[in-house]
PDB file of N, CA and C in Angstrom:
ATOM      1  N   UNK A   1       0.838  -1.178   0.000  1.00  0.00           N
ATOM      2  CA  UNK A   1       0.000   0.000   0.000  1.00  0.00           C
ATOM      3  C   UNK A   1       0.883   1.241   0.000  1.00  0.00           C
ATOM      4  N   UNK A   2       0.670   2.428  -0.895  1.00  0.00           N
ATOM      5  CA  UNK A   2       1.507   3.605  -1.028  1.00  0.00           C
ATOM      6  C   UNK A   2       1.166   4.440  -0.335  1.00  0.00           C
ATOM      7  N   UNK A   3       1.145   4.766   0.871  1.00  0.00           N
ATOM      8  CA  UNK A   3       1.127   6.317   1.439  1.00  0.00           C
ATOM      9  C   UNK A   3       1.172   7.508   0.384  1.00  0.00           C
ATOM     10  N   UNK A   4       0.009   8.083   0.772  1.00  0.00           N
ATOM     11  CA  UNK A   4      -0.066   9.254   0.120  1.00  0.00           C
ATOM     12  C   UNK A   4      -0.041  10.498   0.826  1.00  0.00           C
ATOM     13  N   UNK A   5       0.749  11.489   0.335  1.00  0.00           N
ATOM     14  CA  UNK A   5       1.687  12.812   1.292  1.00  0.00           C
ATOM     15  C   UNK A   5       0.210  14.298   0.836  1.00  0.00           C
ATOM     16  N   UNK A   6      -0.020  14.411   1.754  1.00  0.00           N
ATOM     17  CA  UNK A   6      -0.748  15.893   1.926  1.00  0.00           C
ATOM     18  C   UNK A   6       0.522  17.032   2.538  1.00  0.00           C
ATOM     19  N   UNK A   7       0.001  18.403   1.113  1.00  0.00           N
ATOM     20  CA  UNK A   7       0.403  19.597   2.049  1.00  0.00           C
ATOM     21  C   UNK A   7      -0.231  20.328   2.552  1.00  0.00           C
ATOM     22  N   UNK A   8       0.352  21.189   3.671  1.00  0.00           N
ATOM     23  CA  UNK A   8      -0.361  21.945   4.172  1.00  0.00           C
ATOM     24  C   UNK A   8      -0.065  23.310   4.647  1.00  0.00           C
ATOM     25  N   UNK A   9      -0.474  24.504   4.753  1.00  0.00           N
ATOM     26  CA  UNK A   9       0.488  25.714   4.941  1.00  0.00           C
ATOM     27  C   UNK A   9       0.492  25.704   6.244  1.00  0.00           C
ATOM     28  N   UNK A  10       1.480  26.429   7.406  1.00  0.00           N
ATOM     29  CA  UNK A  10       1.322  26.643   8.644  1.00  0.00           C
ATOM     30  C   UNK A  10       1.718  28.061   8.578  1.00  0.00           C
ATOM     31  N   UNK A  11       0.780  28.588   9.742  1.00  0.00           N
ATOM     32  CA  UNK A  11       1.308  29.963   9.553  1.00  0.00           C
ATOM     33  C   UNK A  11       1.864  29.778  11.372  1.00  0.00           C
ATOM     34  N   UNK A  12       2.496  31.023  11.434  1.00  0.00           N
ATOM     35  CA  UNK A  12       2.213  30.923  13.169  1.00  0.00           C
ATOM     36  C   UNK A  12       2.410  32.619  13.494  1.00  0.00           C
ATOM     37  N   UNK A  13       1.674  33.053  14.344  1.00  0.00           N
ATOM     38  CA  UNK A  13       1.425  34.102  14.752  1.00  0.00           C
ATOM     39  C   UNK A  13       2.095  34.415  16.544  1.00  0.00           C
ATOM     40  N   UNK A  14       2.827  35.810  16.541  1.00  0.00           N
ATOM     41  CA  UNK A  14       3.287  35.768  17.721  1.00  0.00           C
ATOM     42  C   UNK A  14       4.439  35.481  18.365  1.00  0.00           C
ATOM     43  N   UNK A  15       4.152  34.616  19.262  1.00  0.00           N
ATOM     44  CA  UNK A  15       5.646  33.837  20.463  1.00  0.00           C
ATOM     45  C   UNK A  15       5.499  32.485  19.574  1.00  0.00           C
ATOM     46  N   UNK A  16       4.381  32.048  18.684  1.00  0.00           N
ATOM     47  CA  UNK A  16       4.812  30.987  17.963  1.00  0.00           C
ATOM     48  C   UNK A  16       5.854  30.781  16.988  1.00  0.00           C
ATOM     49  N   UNK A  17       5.445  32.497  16.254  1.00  0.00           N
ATOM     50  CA  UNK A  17       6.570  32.402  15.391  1.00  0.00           C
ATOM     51  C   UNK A  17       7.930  32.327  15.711  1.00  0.00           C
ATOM     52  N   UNK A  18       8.015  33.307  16.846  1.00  0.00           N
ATOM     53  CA  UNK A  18       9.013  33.150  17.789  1.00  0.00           C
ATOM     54  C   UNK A  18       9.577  31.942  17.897  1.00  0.00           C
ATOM     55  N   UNK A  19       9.037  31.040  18.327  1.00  0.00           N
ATOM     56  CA  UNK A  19       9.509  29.801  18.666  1.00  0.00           C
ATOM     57  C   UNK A  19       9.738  28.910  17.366  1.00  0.00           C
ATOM     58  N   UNK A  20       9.025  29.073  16.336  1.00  0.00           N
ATOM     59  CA  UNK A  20       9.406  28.544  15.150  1.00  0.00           C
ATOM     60  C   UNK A  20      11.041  28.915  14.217  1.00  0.00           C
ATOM     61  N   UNK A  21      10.896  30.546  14.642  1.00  0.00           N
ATOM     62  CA  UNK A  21      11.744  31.023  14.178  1.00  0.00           C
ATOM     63  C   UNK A  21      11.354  31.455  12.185  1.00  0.00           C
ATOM     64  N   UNK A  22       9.796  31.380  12.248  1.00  0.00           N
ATOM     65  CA  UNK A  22       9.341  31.347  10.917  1.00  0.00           C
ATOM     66  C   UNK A  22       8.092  31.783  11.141  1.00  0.00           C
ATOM     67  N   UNK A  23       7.374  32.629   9.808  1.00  0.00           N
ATOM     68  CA  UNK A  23       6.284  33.143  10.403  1.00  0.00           C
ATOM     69  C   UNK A  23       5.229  32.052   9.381  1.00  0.00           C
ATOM     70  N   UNK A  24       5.707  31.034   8.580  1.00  0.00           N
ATOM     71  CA  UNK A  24       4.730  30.482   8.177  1.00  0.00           C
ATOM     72  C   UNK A  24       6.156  29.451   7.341  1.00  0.00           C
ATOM     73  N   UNK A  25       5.408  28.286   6.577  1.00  0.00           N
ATOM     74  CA  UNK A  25       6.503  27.053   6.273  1.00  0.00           C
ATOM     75  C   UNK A  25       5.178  26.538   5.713  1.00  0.00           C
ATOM     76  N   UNK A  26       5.601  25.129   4.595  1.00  0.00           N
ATOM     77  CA  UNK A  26       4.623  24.134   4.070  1.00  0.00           C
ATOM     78  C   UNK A  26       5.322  22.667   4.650  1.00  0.00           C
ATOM     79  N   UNK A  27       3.859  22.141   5.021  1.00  0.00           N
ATOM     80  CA  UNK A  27       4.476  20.479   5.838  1.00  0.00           C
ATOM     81  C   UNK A  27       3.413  20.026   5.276  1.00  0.00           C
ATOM     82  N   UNK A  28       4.592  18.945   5.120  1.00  0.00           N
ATOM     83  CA  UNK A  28       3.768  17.135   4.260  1.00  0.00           C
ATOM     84  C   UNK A  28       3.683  16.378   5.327  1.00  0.00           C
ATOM     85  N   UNK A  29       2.761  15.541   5.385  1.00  0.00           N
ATOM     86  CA  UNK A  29       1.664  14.821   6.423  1.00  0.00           C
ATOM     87  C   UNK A  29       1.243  13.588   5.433  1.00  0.00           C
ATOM     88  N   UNK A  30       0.832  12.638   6.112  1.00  0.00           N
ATOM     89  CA  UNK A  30       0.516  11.076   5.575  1.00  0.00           C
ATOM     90  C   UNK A  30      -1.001  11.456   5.606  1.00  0.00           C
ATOM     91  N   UNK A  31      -1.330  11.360   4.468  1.00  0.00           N
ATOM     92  CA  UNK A  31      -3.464  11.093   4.142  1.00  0.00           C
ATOM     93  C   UNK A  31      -3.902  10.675   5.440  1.00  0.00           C
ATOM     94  N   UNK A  32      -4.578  11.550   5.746  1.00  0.00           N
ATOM     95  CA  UNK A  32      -6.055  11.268   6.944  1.00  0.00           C
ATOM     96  C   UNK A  32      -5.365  12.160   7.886  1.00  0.00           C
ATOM     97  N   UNK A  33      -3.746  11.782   7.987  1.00  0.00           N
ATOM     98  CA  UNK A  33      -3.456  13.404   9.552  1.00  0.00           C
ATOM     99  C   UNK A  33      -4.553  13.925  10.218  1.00  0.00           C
ATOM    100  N   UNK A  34      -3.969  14.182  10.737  1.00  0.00           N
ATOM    101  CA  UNK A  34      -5.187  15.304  11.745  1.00  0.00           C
ATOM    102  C   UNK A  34      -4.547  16.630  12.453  1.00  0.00           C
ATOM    103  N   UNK A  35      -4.906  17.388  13.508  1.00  0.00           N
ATOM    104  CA  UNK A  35      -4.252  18.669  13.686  1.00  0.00           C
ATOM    105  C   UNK A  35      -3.379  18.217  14.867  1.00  0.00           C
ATOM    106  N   UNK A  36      -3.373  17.152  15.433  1.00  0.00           N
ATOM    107  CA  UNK A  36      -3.080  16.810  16.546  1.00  0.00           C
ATOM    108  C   UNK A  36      -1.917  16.239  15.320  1.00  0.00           C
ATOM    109  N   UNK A  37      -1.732  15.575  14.755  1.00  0.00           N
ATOM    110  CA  UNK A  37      -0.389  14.873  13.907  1.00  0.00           C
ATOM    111  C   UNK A  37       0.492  16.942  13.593  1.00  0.00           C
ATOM    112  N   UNK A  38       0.032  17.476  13.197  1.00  0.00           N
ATOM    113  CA  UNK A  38       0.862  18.441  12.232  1.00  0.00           C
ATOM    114  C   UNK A  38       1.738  19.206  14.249  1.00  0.00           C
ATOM    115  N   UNK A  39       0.601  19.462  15.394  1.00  0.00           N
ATOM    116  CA  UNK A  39       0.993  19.742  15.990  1.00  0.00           C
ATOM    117  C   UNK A  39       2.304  19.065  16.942  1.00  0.00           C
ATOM    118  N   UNK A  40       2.159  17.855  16.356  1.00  0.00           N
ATOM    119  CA  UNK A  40       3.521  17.079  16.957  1.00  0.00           C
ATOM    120  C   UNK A  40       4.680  17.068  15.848  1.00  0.00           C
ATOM    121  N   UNK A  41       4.412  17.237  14.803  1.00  0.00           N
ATOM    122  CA  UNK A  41       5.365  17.458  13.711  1.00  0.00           C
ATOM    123  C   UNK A  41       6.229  18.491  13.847  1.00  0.00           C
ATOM    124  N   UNK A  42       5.271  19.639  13.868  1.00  0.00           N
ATOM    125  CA  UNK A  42       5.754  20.795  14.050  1.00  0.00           C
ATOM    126  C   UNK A  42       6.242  21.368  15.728  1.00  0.00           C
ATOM    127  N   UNK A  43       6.389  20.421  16.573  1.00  0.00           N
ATOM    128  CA  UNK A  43       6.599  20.610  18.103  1.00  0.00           C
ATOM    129  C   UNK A  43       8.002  19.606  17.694  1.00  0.00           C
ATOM    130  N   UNK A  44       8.372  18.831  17.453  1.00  0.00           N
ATOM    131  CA  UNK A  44       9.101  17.811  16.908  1.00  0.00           C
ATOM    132  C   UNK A  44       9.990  18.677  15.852  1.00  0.00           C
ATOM    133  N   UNK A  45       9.737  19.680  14.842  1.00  0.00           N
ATOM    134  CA  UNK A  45      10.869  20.572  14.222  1.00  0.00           C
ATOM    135  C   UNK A  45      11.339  21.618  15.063  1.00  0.00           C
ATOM    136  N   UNK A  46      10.210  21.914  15.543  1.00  0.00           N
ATOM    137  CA  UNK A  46      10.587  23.465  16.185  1.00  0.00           C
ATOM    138  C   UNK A  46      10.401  23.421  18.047  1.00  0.00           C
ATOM    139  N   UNK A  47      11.696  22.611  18.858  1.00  0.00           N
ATOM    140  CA  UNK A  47      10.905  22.247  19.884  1.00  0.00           C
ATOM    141  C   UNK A  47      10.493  23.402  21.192  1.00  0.00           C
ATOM    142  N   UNK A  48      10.692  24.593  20.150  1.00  0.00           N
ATOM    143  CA  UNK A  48      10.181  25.807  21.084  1.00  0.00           C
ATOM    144  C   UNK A  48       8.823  25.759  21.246  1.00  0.00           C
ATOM    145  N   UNK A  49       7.989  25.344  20.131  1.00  0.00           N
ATOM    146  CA  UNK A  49       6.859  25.399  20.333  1.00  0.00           C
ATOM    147  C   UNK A  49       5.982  24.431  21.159  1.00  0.00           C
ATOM    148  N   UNK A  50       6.848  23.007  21.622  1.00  0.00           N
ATOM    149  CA  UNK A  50       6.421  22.256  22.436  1.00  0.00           C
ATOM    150  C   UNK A  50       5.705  22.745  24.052  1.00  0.00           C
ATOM    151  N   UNK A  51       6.422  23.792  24.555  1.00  0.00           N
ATOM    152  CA  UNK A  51       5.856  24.317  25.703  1.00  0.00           C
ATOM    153  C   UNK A  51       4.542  25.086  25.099  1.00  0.00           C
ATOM    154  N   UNK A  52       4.405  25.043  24.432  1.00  0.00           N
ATOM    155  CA  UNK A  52       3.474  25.945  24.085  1.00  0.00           C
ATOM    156  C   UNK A  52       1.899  25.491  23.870  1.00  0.00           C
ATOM    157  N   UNK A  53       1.825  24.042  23.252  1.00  0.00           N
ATOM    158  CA  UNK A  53       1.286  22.964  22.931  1.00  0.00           C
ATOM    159  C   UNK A  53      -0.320  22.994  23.600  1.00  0.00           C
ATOM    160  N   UNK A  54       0.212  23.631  25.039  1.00  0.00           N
ATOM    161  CA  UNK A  54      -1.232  23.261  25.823  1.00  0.00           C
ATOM    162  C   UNK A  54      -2.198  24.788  25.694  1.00  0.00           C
ATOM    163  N   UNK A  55      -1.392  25.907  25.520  1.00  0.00           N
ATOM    164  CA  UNK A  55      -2.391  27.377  25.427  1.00  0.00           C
ATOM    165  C   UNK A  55      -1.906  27.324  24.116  1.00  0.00           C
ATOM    166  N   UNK A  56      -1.635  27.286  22.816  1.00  0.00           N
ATOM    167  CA  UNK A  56      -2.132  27.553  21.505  1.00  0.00           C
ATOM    168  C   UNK A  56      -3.306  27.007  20.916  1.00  0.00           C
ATOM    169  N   UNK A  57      -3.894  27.797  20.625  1.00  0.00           N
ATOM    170  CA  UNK A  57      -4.987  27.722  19.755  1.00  0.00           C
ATOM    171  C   UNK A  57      -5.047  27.516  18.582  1.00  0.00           C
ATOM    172  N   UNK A  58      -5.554  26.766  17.706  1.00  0.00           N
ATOM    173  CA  UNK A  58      -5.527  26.334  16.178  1.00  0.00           C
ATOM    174  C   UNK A  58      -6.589  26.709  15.392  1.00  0.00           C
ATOM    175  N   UNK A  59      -6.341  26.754  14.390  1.00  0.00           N
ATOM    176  CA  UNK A  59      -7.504  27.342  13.142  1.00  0.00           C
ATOM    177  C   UNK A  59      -6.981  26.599  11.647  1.00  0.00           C
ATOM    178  N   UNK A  60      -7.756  25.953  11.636  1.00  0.00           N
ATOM    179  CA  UNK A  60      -8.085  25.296  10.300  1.00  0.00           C
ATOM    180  C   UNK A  60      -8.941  26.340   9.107  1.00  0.00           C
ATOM    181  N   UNK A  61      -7.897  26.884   8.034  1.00  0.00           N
ATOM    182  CA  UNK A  61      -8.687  27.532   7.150  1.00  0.00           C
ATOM    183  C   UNK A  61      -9.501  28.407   7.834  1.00  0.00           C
ATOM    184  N   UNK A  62      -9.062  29.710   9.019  1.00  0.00           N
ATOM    185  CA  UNK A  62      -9.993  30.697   9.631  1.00  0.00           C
ATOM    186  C   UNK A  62     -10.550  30.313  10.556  1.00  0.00           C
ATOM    187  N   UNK A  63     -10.746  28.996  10.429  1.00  0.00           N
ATOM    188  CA  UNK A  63     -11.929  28.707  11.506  1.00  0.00           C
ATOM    189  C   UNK A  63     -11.060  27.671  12.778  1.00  0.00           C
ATOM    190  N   UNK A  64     -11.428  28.046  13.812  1.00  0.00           N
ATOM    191  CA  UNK A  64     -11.255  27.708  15.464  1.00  0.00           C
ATOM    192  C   UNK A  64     -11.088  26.477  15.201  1.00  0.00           C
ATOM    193  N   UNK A  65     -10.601  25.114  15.842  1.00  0.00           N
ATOM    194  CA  UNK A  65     -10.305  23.344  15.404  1.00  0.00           C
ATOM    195  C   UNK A  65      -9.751  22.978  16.489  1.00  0.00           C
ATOM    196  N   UNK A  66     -10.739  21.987  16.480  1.00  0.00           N
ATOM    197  CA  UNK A  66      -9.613  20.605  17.620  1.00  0.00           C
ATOM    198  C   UNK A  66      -8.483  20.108  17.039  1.00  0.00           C
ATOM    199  N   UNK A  67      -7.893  19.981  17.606  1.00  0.00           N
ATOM    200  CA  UNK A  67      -6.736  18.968  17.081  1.00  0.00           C
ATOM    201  C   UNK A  67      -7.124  17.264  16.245  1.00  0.00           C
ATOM    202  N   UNK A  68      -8.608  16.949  16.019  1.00  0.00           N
ATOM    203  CA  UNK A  68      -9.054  15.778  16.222  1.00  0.00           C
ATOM    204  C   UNK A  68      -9.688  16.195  14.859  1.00  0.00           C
ATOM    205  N   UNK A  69      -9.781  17.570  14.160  1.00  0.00           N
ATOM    206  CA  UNK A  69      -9.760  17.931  12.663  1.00  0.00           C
ATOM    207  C   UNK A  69      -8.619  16.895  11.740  1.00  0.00           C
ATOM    208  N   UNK A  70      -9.372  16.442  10.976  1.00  0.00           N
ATOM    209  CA  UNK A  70      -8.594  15.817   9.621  1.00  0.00           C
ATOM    210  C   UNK A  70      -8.492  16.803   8.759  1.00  0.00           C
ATOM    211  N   UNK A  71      -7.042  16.579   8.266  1.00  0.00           N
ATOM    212  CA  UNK A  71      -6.808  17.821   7.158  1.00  0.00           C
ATOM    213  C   UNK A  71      -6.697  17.626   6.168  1.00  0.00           C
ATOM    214  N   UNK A  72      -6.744  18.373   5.126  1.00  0.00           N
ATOM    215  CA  UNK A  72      -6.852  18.077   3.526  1.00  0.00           C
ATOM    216  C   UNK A  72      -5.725  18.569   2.979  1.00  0.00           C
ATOM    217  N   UNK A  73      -5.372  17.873   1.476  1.00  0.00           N
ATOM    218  CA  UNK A  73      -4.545  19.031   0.551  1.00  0.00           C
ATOM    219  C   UNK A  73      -4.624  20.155   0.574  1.00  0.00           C
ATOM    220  N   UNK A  74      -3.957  21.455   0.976  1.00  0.00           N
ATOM    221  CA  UNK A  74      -4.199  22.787   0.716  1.00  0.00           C
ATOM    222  C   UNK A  74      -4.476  23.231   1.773  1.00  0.00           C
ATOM    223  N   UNK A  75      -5.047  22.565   3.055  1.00  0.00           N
ATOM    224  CA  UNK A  75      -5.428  23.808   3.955  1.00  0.00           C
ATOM    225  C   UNK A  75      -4.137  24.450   4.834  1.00  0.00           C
ATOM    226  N   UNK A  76      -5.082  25.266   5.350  1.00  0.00           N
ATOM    227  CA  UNK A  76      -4.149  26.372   6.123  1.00  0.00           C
ATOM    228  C   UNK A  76      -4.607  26.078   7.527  1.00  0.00           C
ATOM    229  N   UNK A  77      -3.425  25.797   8.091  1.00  0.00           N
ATOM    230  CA  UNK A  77      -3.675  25.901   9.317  1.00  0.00           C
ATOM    231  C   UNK A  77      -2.393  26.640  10.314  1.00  0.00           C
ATOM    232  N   UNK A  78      -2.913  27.496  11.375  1.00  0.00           N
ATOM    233  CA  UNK A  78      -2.352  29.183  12.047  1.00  0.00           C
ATOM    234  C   UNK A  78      -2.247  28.611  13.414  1.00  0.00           C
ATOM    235  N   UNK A  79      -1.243  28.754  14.261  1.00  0.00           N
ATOM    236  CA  UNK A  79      -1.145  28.594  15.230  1.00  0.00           C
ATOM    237  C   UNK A  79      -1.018  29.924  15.886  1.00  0.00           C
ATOM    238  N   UNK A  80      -2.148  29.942  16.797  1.00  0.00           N
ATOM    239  CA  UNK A  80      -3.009  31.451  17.474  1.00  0.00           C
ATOM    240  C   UNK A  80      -2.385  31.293  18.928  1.00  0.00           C
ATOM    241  N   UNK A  81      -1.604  31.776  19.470  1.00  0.00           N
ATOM    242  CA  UNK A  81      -1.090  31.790  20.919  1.00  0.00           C
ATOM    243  C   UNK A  81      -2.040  32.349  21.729  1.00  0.00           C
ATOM    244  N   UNK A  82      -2.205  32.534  23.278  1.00  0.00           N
ATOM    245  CA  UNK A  82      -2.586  33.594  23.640  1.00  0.00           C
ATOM    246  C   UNK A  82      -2.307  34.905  23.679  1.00  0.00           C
ATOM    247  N   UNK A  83      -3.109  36.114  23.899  1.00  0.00           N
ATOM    248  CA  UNK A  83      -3.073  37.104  23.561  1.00  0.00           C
ATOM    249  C   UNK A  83      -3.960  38.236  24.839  1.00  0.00           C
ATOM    250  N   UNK A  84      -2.813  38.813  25.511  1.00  0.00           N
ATOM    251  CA  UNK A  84      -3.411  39.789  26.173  1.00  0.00           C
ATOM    252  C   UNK A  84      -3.572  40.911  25.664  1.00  0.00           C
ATOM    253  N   UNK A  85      -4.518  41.269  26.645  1.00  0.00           N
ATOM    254  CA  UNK A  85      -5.299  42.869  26.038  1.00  0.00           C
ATOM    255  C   UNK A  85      -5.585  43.398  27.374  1.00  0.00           C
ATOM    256  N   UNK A  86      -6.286  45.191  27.275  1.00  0.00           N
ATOM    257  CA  UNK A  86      -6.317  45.626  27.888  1.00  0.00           C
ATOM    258  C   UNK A  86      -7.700  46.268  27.919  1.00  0.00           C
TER     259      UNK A  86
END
């Protein structure tokens, strides 16, 4: 059976990028992934972002996502840190 490779854009916003050291990158993922796979991928390249893991927030294509989202060819998915305000 051939594994088939999905891409996907990551952006990261913030102390993510920070920790990435990139404000966005494209990662290949095995068919069916999910957000919980790209977030260990990408905690696993960049292991700044591992502390981070439990308060970042994710967005699939704009929209808010569990980690338990399956992802497709093409989407975008943003890693949203927290964010104080006043």
């Amino acid at each position: 059976m051939v594994s088939v490779a999905i891409r996907v854009k990551v952006l990261y916003f913030a102390q993510a990028r920070e920790a990435a050291g990139t404000g966005k990158e494209e990662v290949s993922l095995s068919e069916g992934s999910r957000v919980s796979d790209l977030v260990a991928a990408s905690g696993k390249a960049h292991p700044g972002l591992q502390a981070m893991s439990r308060v970042v927030r994710l967005a699939v294509n704009a929209e808010v996502s569990g980690e338990g989202r399956v992802l497709e060819e093409g989407d975008t998915v943003a890693f949203l840190p927290p964010v104080a305000g006043g």
